[in-house]
C-alpha atoms as a PDB file:
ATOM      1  CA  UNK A   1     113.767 101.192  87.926  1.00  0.00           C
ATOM      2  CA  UNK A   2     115.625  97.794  87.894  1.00  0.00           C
ATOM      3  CA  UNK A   3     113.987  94.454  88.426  1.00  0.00           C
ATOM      4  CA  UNK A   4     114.434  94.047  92.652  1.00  0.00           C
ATOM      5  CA  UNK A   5     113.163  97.543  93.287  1.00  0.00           C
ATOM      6  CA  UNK A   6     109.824  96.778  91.244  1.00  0.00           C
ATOM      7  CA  UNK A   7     109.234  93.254  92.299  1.00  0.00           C
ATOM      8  CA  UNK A   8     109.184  94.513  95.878  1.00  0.00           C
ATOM      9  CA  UNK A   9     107.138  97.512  94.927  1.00  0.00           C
ATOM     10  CA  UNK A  10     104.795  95.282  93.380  1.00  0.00           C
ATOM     11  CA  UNK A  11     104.640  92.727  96.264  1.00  0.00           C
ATOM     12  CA  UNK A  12     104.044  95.489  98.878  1.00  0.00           C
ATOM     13  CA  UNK A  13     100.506  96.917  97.148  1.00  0.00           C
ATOM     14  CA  UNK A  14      99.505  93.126  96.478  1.00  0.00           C
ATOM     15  CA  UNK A  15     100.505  92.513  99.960  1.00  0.00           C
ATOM     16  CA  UNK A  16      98.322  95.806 101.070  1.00  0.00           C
ATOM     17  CA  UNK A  17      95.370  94.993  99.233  1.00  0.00           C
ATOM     18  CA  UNK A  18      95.212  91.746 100.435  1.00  0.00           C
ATOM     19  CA  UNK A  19      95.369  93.381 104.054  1.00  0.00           C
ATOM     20  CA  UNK A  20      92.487  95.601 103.358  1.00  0.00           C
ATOM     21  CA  UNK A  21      90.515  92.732 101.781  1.00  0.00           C
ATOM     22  CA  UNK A  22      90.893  90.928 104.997  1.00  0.00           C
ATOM     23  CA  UNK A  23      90.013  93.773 107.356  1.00  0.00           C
ATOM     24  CA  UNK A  24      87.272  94.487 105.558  1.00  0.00           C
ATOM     25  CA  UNK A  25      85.679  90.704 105.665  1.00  0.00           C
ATOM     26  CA  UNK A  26      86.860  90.662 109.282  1.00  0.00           C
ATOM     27  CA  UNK A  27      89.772  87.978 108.799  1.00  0.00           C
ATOM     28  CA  UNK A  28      91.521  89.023 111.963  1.00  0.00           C
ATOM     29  CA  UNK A  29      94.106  85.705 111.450  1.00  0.00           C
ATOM     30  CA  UNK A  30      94.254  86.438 107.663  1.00  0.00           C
ATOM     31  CA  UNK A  31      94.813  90.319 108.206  1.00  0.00           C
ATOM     32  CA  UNK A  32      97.872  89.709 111.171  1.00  0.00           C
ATOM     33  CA  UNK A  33      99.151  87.378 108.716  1.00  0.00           C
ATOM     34  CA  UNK A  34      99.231  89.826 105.677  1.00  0.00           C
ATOM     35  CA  UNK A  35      99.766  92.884 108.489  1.00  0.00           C
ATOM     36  CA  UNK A  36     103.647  90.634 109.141  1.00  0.00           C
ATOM     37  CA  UNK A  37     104.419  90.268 105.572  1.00  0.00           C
ATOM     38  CA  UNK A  38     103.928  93.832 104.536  1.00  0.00           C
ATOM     39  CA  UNK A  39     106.289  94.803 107.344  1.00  0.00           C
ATOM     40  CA  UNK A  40     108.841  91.948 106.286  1.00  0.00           C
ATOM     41  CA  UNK A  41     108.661  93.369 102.552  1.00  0.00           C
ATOM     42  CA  UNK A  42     109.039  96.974 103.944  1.00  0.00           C
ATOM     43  CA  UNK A  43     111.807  96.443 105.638  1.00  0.00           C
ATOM     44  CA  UNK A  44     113.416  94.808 103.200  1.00  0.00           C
ATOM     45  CA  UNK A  45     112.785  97.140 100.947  1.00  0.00           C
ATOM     46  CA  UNK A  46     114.310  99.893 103.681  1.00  0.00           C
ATOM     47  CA  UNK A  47     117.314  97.309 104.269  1.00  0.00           C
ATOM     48  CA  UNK A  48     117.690  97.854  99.896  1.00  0.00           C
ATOM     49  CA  UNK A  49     117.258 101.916  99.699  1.00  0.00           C
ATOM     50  CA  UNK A  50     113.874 101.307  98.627  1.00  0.00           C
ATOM     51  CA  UNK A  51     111.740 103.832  98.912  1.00  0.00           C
ATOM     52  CA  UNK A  52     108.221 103.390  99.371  1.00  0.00           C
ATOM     53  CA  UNK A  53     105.770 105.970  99.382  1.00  0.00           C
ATOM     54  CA  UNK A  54     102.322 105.702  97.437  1.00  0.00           C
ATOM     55  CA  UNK A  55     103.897 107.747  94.434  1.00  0.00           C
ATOM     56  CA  UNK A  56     106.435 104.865  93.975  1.00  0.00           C
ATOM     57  CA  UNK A  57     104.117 102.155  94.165  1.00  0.00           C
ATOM     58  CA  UNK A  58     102.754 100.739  91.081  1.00  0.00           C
ATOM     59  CA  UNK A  59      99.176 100.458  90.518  1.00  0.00           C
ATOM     60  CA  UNK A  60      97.383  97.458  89.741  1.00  0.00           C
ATOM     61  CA  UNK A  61      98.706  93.892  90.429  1.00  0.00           C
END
């Protein structure tokens, strides 16, 4: 796995946890906030061949 296709793996379950911390303390602002940036690093991850399905995704931040 090179370097990009990591990063942005890594990025998108940081970015998801922080989503679910935020729906779960009822953050709405924080959560649409986190909600926009996991979309902008999945699709740039789409835009890269990227592919990113739980199995790909590392664990642990």
């Amino acid at each position: 796995m090179d370097a990009f296709t990591a990063g942005i793996l890594q990025r998108i379950r940081k970015t998801e946890q922080d989503l679910n911390r935020a729906l779960e303390s009822g953050d709405d602002f924080l959560a649409e906030v986190e909600q926009s940036e996991l979309d902008d690093l999945r699709r740039l991850a789409a835009e890269h061949g990227v592919s990113v399905s739980e199995e790909a995704l590392p664990s642990g931040a």
